[in-house]
Protein backbone atom coordinates (compact mmCIF):
# COMPACT_ATOMS: atom_id res chain seq x y z
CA UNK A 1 63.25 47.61 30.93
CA UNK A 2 63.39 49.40 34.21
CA UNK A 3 60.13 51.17 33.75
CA UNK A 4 57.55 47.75 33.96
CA UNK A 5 60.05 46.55 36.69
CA UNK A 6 59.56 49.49 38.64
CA UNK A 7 55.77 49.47 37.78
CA UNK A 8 55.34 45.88 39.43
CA UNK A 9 57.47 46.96 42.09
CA UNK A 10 54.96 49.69 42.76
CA UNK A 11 52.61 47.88 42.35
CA UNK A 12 53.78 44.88 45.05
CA UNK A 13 54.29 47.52 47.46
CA UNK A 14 50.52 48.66 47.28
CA UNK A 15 49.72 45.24 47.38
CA UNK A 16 51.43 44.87 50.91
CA UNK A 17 50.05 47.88 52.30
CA UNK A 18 46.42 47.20 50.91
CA UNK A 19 46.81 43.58 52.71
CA UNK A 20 47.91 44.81 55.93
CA UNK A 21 44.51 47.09 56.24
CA UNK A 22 42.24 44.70 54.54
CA UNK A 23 42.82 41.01 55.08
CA UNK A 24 42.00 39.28 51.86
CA UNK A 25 42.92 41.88 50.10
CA UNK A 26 45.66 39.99 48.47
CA UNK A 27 43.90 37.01 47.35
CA UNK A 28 41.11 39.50 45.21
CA UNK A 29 44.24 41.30 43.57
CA UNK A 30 45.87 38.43 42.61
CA UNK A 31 42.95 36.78 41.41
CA UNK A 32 41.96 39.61 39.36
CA UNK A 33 45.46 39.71 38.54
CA UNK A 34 45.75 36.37 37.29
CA UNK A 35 42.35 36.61 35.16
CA UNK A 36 43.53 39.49 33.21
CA UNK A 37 47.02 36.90 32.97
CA UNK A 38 44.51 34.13 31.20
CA UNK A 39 43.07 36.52 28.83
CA UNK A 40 46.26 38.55 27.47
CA UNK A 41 47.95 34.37 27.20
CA UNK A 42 44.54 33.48 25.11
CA UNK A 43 44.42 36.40 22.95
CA UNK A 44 47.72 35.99 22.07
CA UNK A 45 47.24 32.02 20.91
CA UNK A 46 44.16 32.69 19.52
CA UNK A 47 46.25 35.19 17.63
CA UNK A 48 49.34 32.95 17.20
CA UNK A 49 47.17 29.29 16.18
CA UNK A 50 44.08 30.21 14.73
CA UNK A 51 44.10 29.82 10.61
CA UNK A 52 43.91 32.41 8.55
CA UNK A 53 40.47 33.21 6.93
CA UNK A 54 40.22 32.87 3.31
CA UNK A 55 38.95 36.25 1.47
């Protein structure tokens, strides 16, 4: 458990100190963030709600 927390802690950190010598910065990583969010959520309803196929 303390490995992914330190991995987005990391991560944060870069995030700050990418921001502070690009402006905007931010908003691109947390979009791109955020997309690959969507997709892992989808894939996993897709996986969760979608019927099985009949052989």
């Amino acid at each position: 458990m303390a490995a992914p927390l330190a991995a987005q802690a990391g991560g944060w950190l870069g995030l700050r100190l990418a921001s502070r010598l690009l402006p905007g910065a931010a908003a691109l990583a947390a979009a791109a963030g955020n997309t690959a969010a969507a997709e892992r959520l989808a894939a996993r309803a897709v996986g969760a709600y979608r019927p099985a196929r009949a052989r």
